[in-house]
C-alpha atoms as a PDB file:
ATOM      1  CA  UNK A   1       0.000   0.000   0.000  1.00  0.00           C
ATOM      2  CA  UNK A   2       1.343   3.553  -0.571  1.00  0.00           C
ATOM      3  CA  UNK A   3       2.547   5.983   1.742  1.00  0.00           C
ATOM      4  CA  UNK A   4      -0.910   7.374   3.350  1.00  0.00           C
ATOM      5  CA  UNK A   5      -1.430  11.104   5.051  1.00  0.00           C
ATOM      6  CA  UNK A   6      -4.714  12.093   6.321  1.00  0.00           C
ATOM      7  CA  UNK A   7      -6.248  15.219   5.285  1.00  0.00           C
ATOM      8  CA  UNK A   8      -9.010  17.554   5.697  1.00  0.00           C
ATOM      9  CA  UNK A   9     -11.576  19.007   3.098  1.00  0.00           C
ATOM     10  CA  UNK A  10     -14.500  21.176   3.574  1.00  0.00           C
ATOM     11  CA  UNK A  11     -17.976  19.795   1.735  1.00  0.00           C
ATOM     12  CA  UNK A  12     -21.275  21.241   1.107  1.00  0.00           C
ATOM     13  CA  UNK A  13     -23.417  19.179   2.956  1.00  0.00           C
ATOM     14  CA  UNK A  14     -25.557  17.664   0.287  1.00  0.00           C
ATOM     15  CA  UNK A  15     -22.096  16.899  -1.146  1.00  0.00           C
ATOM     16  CA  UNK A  16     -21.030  15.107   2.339  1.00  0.00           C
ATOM     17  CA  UNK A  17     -24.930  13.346   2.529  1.00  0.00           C
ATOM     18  CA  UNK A  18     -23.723  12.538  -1.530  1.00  0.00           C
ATOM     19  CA  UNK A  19     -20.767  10.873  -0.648  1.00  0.00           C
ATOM     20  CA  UNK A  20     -22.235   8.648   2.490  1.00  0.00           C
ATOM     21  CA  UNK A  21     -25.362   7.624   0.768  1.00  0.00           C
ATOM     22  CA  UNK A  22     -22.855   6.382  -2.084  1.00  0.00           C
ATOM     23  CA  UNK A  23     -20.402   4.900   0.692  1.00  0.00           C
ATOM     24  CA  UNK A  24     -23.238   3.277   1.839  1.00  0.00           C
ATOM     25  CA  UNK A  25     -25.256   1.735  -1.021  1.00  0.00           C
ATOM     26  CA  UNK A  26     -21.445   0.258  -2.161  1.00  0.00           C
ATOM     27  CA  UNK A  27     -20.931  -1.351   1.251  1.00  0.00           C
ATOM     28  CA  UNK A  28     -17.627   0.811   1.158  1.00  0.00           C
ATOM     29  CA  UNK A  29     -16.053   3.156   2.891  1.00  0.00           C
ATOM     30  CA  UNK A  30     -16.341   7.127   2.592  1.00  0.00           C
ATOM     31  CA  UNK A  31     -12.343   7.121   1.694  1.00  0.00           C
ATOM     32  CA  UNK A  32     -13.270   4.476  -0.968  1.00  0.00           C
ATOM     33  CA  UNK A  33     -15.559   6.585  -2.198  1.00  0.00           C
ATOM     34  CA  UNK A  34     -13.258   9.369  -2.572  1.00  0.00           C
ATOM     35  CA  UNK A  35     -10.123   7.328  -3.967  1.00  0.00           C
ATOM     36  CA  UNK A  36     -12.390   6.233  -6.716  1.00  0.00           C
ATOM     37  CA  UNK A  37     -13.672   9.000  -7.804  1.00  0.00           C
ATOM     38  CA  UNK A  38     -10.122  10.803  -8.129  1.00  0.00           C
ATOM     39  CA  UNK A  39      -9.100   7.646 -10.186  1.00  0.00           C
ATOM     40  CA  UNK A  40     -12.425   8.712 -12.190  1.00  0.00           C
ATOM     41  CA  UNK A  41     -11.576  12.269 -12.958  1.00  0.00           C
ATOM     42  CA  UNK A  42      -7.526  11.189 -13.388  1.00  0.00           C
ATOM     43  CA  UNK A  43      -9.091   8.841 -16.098  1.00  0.00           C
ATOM     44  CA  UNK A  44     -11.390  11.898 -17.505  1.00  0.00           C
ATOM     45  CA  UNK A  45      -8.652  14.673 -17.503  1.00  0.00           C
ATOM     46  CA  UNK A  46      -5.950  12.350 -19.629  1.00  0.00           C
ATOM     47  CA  UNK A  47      -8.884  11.120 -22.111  1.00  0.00           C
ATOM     48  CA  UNK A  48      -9.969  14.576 -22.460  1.00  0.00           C
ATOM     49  CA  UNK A  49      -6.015  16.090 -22.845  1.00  0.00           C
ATOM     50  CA  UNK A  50      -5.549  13.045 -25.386  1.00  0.00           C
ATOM     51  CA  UNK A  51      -8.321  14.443 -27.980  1.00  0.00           C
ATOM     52  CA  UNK A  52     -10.591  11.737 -27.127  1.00  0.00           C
ATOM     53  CA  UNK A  53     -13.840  11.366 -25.992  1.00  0.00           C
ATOM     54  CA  UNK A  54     -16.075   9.684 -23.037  1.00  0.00           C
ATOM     55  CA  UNK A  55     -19.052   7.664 -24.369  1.00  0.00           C
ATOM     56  CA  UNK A  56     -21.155   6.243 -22.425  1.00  0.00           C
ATOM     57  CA  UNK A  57     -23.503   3.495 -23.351  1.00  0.00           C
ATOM     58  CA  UNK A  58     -27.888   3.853 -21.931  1.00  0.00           C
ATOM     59  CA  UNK A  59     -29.691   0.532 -21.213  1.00  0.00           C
ATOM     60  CA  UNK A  60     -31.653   1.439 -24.416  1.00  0.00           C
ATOM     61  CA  UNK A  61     -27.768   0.937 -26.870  1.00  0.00           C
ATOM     62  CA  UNK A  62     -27.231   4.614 -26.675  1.00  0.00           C
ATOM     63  CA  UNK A  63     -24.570   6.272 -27.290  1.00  0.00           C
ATOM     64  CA  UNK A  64     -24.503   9.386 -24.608  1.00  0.00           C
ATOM     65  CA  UNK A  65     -21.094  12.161 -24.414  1.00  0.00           C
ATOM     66  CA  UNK A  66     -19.537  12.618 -20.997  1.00  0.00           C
ATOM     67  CA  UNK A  67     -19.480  16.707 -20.999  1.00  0.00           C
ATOM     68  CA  UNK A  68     -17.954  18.527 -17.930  1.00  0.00           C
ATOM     69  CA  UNK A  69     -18.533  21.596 -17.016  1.00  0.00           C
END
């Protein structure tokens, strides 16, 4: 496992109640949560600096683009 150093951030609370109800329906924990999400917008900002884009795929065979604001 890598070095580890705890830190502090400041959340909206809707964020906070977000990020627990997520923590919770995954049986994981909140730090879990966050790690994953930071692997998710890693993955984003390199596709997007790359020239490519994010597709995402509906239930219905959709094709749908990942846009961030």
């Amino acid at each position: 496992m890598p070095d580890v150093k705890k830190a502090t951030f400041n959340l909206p609370v809707e964020e906070l109640e977000a990020l627990k109800a997520l923590a919770a329906e995954e049986h994981k924990s909140v730090t879990e949560i966050l790690r994953r999400a930071i692997k998710a917008e890693m993955f984003l900002t390199d596709t997007y600096k790359q020239g490519s884009k994010v597709l995402i795929e509906t239930k219905d065979h959709e094709m749908r683009e990942v846009i961030r604001a």
